[in-house]
C-alpha atoms as a PDB file:
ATOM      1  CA  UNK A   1    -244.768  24.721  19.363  1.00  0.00           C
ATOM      2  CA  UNK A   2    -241.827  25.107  17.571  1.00  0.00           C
ATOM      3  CA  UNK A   3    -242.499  22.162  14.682  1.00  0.00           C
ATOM      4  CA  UNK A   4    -246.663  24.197  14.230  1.00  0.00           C
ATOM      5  CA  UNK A   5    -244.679  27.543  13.663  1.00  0.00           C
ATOM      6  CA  UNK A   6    -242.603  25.804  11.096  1.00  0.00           C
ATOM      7  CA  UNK A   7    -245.696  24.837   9.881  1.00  0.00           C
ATOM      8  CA  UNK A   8    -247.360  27.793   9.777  1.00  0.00           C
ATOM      9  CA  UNK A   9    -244.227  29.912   8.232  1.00  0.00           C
ATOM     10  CA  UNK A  10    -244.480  26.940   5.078  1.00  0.00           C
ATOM     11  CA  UNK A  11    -248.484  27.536   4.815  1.00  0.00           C
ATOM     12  CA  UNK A  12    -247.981  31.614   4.608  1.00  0.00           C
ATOM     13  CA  UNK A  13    -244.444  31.187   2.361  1.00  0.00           C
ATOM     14  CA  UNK A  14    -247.047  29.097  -0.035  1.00  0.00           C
ATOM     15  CA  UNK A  15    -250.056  31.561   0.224  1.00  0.00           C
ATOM     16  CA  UNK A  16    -247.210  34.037  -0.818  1.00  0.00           C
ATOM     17  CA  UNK A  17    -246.005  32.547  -3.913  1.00  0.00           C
ATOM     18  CA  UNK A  18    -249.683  31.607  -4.816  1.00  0.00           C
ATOM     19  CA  UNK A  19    -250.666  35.491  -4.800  1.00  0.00           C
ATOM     20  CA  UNK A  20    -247.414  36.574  -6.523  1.00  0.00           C
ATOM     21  CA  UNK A  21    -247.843  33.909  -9.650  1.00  0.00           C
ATOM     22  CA  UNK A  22    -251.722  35.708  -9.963  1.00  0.00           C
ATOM     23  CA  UNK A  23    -249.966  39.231  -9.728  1.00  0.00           C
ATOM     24  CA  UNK A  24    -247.148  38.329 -11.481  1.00  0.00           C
ATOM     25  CA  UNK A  25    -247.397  40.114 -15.445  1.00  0.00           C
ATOM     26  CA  UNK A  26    -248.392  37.566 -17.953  1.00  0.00           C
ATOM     27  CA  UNK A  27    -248.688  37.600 -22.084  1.00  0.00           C
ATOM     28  CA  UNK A  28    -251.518  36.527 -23.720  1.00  0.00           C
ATOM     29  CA  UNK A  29    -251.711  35.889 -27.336  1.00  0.00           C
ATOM     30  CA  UNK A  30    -254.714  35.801 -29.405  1.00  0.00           C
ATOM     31  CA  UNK A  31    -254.494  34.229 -32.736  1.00  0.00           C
ATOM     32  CA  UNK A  32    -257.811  34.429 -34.706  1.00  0.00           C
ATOM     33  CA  UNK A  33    -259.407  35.466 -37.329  1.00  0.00           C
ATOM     34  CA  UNK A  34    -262.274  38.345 -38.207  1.00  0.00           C
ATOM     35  CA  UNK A  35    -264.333  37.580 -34.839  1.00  0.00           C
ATOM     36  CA  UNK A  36    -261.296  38.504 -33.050  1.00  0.00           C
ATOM     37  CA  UNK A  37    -259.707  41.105 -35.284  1.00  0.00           C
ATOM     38  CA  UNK A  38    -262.371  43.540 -35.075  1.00  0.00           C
ATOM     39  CA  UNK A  39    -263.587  43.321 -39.063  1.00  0.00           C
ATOM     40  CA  UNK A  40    -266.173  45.951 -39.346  1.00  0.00           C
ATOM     41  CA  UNK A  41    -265.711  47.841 -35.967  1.00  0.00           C
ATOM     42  CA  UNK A  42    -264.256  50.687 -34.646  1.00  0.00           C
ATOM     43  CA  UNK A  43    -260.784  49.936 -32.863  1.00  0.00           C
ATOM     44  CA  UNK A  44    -261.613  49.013 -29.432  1.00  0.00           C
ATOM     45  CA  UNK A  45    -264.919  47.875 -29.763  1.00  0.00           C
ATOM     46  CA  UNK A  46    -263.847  43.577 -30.225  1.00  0.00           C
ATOM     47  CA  UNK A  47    -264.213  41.441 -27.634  1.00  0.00           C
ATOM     48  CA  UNK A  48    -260.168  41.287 -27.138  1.00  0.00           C
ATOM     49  CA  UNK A  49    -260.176  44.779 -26.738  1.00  0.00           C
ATOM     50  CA  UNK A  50    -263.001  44.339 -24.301  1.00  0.00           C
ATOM     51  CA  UNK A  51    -261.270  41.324 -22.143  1.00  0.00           C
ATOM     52  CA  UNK A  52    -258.089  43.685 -21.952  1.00  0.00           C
ATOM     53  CA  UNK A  53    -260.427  46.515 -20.636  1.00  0.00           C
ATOM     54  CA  UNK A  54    -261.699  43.645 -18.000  1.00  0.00           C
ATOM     55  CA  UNK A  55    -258.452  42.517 -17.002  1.00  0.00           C
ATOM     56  CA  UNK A  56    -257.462  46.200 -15.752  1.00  0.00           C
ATOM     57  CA  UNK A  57    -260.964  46.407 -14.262  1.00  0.00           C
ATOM     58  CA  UNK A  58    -259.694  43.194 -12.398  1.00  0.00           C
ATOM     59  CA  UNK A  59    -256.668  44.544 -11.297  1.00  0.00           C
ATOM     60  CA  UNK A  60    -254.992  41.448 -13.208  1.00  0.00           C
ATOM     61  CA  UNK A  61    -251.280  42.586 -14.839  1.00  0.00           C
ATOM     62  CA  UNK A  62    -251.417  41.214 -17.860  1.00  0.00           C
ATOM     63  CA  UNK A  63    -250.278  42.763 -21.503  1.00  0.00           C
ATOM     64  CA  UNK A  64    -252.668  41.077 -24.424  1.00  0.00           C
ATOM     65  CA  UNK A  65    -250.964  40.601 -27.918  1.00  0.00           C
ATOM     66  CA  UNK A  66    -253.933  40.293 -30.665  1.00  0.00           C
ATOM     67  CA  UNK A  67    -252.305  38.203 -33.268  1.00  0.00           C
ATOM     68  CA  UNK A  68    -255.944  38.017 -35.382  1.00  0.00           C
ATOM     69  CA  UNK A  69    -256.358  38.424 -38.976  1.00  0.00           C
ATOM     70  CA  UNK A  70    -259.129  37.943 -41.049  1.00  0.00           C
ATOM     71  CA  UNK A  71    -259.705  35.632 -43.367  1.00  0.00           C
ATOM     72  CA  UNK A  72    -257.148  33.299 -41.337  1.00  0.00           C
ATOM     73  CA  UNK A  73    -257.616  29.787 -41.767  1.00  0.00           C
ATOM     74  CA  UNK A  74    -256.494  27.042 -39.241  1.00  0.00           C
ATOM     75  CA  UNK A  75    -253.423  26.525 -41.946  1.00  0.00           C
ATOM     76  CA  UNK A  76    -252.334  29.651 -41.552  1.00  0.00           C
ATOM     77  CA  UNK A  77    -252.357  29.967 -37.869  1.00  0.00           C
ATOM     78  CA  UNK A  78    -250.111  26.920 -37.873  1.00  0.00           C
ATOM     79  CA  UNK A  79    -247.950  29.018 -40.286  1.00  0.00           C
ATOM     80  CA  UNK A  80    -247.615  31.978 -37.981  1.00  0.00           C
ATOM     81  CA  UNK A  81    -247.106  30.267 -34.597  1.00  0.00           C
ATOM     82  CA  UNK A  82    -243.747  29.619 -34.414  1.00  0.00           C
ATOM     83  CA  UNK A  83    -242.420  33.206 -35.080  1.00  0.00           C
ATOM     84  CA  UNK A  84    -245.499  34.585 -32.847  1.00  0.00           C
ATOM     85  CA  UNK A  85    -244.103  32.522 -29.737  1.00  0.00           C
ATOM     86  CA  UNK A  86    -240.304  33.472 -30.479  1.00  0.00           C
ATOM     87  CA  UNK A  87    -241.702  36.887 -30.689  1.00  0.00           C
ATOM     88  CA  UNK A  88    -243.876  37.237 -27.454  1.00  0.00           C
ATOM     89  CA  UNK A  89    -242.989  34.478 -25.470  1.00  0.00           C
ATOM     90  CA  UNK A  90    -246.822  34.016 -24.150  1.00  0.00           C
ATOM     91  CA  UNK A  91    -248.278  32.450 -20.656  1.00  0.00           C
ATOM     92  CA  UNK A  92    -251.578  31.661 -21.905  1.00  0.00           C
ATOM     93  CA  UNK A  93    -252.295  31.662 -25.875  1.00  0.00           C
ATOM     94  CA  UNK A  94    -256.029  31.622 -27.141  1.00  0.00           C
ATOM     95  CA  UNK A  95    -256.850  29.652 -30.501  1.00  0.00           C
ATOM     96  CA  UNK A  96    -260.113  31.030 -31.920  1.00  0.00           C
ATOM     97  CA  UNK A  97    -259.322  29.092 -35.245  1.00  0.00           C
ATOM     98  CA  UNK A  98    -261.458  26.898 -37.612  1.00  0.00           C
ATOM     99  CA  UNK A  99    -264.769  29.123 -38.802  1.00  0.00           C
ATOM    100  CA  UNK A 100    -263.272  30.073 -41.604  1.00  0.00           C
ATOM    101  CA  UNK A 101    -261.922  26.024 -42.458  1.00  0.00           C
ATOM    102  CA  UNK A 102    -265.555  25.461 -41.914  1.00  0.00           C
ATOM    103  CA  UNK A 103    -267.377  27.862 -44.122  1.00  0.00           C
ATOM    104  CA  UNK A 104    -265.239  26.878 -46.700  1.00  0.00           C
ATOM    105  CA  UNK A 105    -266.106  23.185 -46.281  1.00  0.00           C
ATOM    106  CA  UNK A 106    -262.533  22.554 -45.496  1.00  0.00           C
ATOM    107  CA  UNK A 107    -262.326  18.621 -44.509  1.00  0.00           C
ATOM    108  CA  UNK A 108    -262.560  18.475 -40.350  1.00  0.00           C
ATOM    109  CA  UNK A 109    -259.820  15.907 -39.872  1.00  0.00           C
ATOM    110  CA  UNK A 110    -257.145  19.310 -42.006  1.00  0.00           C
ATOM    111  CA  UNK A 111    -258.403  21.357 -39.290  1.00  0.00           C
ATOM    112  CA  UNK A 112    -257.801  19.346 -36.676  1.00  0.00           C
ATOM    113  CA  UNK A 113    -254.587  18.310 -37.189  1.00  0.00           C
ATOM    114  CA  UNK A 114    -253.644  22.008 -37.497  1.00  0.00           C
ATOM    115  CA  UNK A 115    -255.057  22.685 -34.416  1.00  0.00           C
ATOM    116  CA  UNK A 116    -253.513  20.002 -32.842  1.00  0.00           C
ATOM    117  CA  UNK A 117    -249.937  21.081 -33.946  1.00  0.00           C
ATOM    118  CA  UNK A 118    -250.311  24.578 -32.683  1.00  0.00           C
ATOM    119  CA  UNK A 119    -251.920  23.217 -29.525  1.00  0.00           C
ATOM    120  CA  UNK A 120    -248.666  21.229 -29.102  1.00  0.00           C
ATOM    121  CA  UNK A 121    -246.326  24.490 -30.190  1.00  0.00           C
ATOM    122  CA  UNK A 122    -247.657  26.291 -27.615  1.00  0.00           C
ATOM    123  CA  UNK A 123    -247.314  23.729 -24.881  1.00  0.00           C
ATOM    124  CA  UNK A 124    -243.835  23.037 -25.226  1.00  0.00           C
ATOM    125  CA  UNK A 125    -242.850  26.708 -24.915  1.00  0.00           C
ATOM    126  CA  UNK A 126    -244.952  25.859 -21.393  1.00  0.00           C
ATOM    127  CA  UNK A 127    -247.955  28.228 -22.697  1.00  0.00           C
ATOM    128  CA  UNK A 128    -251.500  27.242 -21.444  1.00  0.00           C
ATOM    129  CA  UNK A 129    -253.671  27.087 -24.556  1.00  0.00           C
ATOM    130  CA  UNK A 130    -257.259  28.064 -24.322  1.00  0.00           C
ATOM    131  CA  UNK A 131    -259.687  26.789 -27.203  1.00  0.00           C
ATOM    132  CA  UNK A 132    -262.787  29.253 -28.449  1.00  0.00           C
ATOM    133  CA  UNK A 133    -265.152  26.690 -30.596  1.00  0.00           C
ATOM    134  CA  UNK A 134    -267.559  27.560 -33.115  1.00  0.00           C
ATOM    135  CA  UNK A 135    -270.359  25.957 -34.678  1.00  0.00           C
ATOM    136  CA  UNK A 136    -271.539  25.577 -38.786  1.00  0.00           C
ATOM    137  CA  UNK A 137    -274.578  26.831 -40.039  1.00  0.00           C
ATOM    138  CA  UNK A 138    -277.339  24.335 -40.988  1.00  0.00           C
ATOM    139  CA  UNK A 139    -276.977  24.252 -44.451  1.00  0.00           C
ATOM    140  CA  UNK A 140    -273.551  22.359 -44.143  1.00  0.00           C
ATOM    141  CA  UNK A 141    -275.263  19.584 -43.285  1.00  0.00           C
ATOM    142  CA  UNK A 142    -275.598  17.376 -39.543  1.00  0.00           C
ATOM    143  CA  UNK A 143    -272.704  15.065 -40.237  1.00  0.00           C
ATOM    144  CA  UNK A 144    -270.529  17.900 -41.214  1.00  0.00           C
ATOM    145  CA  UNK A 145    -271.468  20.715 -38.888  1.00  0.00           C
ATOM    146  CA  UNK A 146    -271.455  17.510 -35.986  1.00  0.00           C
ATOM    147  CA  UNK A 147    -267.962  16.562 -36.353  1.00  0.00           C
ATOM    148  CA  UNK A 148    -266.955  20.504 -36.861  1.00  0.00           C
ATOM    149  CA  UNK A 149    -268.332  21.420 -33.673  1.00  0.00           C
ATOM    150  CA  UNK A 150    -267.199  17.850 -31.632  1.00  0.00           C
ATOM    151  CA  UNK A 151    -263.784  18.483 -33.234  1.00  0.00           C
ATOM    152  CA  UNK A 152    -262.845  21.027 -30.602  1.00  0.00           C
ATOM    153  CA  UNK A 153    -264.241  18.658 -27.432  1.00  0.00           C
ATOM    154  CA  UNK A 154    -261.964  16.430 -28.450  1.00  0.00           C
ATOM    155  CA  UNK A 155    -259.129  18.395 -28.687  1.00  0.00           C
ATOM    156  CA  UNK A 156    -259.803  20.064 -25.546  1.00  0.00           C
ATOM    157  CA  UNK A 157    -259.873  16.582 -23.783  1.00  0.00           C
ATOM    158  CA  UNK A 158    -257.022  15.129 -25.191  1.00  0.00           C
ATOM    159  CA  UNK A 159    -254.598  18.163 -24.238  1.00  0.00           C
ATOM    160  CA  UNK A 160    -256.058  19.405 -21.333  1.00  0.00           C
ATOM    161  CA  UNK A 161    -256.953  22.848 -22.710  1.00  0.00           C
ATOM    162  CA  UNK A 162    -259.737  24.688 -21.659  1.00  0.00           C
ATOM    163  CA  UNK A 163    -262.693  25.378 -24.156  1.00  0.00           C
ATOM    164  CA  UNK A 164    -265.593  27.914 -24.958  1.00  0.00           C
ATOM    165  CA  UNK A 165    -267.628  25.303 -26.528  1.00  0.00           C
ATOM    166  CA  UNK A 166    -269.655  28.356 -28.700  1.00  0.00           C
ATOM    167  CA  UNK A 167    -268.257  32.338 -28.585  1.00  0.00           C
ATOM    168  CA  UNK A 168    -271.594  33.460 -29.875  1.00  0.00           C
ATOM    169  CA  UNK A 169    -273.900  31.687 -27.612  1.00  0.00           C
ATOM    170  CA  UNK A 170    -276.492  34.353 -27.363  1.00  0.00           C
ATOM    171  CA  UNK A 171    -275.771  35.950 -30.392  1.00  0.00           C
ATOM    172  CA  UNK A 172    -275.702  33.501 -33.496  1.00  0.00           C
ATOM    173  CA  UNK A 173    -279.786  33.393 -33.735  1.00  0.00           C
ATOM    174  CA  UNK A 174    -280.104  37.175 -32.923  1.00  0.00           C
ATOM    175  CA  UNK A 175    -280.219  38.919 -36.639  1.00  0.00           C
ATOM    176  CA  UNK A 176    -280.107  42.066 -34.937  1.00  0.00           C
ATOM    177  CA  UNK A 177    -276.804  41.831 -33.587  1.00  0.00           C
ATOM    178  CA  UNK A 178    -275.073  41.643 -36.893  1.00  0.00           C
ATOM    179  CA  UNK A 179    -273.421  43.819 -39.282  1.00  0.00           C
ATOM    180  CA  UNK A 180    -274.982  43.695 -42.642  1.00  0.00           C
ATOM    181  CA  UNK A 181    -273.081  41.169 -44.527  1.00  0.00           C
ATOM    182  CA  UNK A 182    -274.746  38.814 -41.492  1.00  0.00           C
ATOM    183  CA  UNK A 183    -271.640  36.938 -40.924  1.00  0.00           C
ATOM    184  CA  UNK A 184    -270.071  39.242 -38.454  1.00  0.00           C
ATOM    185  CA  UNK A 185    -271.130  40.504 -34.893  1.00  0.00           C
ATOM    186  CA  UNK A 186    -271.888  44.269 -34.375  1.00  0.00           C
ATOM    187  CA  UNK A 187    -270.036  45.827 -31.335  1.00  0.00           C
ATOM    188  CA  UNK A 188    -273.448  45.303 -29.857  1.00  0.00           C
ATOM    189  CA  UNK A 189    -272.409  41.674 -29.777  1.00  0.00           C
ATOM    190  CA  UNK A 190    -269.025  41.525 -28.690  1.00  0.00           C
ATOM    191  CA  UNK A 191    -269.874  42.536 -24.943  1.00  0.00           C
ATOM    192  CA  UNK A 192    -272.323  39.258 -24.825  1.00  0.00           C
ATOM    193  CA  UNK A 193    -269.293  37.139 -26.958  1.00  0.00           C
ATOM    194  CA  UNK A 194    -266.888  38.570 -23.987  1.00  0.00           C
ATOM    195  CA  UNK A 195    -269.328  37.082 -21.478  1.00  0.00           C
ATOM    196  CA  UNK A 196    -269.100  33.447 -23.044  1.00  0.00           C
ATOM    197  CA  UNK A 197    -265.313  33.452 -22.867  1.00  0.00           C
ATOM    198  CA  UNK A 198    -264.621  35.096 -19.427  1.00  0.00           C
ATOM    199  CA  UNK A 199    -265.408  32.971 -17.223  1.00  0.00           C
ATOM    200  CA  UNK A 200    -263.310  29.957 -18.968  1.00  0.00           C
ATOM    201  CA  UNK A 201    -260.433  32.549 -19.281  1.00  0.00           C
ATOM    202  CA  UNK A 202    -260.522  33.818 -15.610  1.00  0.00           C
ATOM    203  CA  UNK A 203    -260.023  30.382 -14.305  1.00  0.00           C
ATOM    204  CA  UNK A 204    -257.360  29.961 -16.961  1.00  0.00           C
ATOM    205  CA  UNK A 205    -255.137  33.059 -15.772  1.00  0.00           C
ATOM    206  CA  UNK A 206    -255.710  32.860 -12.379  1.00  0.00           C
ATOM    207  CA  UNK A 207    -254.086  29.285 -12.325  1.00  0.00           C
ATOM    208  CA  UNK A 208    -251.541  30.665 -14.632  1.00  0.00           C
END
């Protein structure tokens, strides 16, 4: 009797600490570029705006720091990193990097390697790191837009980070939900973008 108590009292002590790491506050740290910085919107109307809103719908603690800019490149991302993790000291830090390496025809294997490093960066201040991938338009051509869009499989394999294969599933071959310069979502869009990346991020944080 006494050794299933014992038991019992290590099975509860471990439900315990499981609930208190979900509960317990965490950082997250977006570093994108205009799909996550709002271009073109009102303030609060992005999809990280949006997942914050979630998160206290959820009842999950957790601060977001939106470290987007647009125009950002994968380069410069890489540039901004290290002074972003000194600064906020993230659990979980989302990369939605690379469209704008892409639309400039930016070579694939420059991108990756950036990625890579910041990937790394992030995991040896013992930050999860959550990939959002993107695909080229057509007109880039297969080989190119192939190895854009494979790039961020691979780096989600190799490191173990989770990935949104596509944040505008749903969106990219919908005119409609575009602003007028047809390379950014309206803030009709962001609510479907949100809906690609939450479920990938809600695993994410709740293993956190």
């Amino acid at each position: 009797m006494l050794s299933f108590l014992k038991r019992l009292a290590v099975a509860a002590s471990l439900v315990l600490a499981s609930a208190s790491a979900y509960s317990a506050p965490k950082t997250v740290l977006v570093v994108g570029d205009s799909l996550s910085a709002e271009y073109g919107l009102a303030r609060g109307a992005g999809w990280v705006a949006l997942l914050e809103q979630k998160l206290k719908a959820e009842k999950i603690d957790a601060s977001i720091v939106n470290a987007s800019i647009s125009g950002e490149t994968t380069s410069g991302g890489r540039a901004r990193l290290p002074a972003l993790l000194s600064a906020h000291k993230p659990d979980i830090v989302v990369l939605e990097l690379g469209a704008n390496d892409g639309l400039r025809g930016l070579p694939v294997e420059a991108a990756s390697s950036n990625l890579r490093e910041m990937i790394t960066m992030a995991q040896k201040q013992r930050a999860k790191v959550m990939l959002i991938g993107m695909r080229m338009p057509p007109n880039y051509g297969r080989a190119y837009t192939e190895r854009f869009f494979s790039m961020f499989d691979a780096l989600s394999k190799q490191y173990k980070a989770p990935l949104v294969p596509f944040m505008l599933e749903g969106v990219a071959d919908k005119p409609a939900l575009f602003q007028a310069d047809r390379l950014h979502p309206s803030a009709q869009a962001h609510p479907i973008i949100l809906n690609n990346i939450w479920p990938t991020f809600h695993q994410l944080i709740k293993t956190r």
